[in-house]
Protein backbone atom coordinates (compact mmCIF):
# COMPACT_ATOMS: atom_id res chain seq x y z
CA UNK A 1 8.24 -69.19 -43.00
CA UNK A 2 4.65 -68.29 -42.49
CA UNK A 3 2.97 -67.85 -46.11
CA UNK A 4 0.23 -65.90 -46.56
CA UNK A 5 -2.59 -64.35 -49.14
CA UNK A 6 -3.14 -60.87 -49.19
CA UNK A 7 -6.18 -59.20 -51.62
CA UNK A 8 -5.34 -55.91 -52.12
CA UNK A 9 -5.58 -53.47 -54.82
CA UNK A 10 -3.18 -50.78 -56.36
CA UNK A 11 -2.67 -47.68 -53.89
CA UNK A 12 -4.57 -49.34 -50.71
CA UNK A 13 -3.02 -47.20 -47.80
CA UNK A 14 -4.66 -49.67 -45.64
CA UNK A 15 -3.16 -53.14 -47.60
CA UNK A 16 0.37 -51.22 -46.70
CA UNK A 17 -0.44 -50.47 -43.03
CA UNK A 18 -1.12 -54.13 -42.50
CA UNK A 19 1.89 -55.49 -44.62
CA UNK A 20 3.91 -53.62 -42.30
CA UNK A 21 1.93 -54.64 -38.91
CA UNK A 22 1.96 -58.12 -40.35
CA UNK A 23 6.01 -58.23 -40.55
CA UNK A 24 6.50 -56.53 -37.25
CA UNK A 25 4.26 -58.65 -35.54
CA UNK A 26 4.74 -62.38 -36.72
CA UNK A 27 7.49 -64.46 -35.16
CA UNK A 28 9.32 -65.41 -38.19
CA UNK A 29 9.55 -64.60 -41.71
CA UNK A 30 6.34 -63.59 -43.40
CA UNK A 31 5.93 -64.01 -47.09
CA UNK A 32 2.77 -62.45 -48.80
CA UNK A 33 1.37 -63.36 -51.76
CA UNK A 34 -0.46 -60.67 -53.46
CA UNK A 35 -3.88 -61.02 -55.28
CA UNK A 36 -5.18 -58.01 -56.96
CA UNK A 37 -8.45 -57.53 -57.28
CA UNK A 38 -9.58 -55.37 -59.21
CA UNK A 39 -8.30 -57.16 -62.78
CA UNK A 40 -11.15 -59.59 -61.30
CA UNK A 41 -14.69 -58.95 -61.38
CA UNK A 42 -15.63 -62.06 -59.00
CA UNK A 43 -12.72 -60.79 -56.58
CA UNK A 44 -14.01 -56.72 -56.73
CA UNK A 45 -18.01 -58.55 -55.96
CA UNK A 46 -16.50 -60.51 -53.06
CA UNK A 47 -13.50 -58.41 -52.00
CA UNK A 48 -13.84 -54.95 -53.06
CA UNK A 49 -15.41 -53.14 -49.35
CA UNK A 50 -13.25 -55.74 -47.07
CA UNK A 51 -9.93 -55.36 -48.56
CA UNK A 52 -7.14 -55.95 -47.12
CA UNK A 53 -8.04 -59.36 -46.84
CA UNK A 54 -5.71 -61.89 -45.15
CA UNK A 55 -6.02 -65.32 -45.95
CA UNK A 56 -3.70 -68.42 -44.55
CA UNK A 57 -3.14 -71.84 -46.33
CA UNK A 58 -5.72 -73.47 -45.18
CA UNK A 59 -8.09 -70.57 -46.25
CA UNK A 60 -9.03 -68.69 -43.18
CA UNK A 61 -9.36 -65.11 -44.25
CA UNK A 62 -8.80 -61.96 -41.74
CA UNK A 63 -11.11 -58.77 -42.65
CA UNK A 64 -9.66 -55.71 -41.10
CA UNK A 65 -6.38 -56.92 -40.03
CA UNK A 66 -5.00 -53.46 -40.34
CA UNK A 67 -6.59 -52.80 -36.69
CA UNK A 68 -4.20 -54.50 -34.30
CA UNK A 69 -6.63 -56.54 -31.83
CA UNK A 70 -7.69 -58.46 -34.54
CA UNK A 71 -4.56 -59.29 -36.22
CA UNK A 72 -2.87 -60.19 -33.00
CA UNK A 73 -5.52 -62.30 -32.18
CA UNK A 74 -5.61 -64.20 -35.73
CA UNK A 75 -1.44 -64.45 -35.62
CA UNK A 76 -2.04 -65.96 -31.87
CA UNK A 77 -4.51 -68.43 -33.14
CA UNK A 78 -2.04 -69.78 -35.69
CA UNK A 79 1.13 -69.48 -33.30
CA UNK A 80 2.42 -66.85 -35.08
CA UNK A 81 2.58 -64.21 -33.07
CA UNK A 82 5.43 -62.39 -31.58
CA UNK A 83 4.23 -61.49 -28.02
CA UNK A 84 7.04 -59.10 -27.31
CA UNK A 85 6.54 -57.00 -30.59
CA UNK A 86 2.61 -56.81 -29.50
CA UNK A 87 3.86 -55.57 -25.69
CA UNK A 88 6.17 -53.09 -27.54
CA UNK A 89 3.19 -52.22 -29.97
CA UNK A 90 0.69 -51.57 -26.92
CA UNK A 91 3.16 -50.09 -24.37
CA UNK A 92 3.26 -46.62 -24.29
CA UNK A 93 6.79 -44.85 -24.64
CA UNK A 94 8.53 -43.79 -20.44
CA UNK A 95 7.46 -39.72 -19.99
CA UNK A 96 10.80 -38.54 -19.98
CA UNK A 97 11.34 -34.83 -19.90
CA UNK A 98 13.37 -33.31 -22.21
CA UNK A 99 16.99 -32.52 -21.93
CA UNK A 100 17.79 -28.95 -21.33
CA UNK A 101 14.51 -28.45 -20.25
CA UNK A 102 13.66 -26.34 -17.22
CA UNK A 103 10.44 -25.03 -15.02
CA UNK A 104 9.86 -21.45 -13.89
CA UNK A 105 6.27 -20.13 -12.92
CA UNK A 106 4.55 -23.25 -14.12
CA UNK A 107 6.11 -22.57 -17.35
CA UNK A 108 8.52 -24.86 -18.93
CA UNK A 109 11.50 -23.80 -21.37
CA UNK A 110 13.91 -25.47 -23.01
CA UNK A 111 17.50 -24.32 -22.61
């Protein structure tokens, strides 16, 4: 189980978005220790414009791991990356054209 250390704060859109990148992307189980920061006034000085913050055990933190480069590359430094959840991530979806759909005069309908 990987364990990690997440500085967040109440109603961070972006703390979410990476829980849930986090989970899809890591190999095994993730478990996420939250820190809030803003009951903190050291934390809000050092955290408060970089959360969500990402930290491992040994204390290697992750700015930005909500953008998916970066968080891939961390979880790959550490082995903990799921290589066929990042290839499903990056991979855009077959063009498949709809069913019951049809072409006349350059137009298409659907049926």
């Amino acid at each position: 189980m990987i364990q990690l250390s997440l500085y967040t704060t109440l109603g961070c859109h972006l703390c979410s978005q990476l829980e849930g990148l986090v989970a899809a992307l890591a190999n095994q189980k993730v478990w996420l220790h939250h820190i809030e920061i803003s009951e903190d006034d050291a934390l809000v000085e050092r955290y408060g414009v970089r959360i969500p913050v990402l930290v491992d055990s040994e204390g290697n933190e992750l700015d930005r791991g909500f953008e998916l480069e970066r968080l891939s590359a961390w979880l790959r430094e550490r082995g903990w990356l799921d290589e066929a959840a990042l290839t499903a991530f990056t991979t855009p979806p077959e063009a498949t054209p709809p069913k019951g759909a049809y072409e006349r005069g350059g137009r298409r309908f659907l049926s």
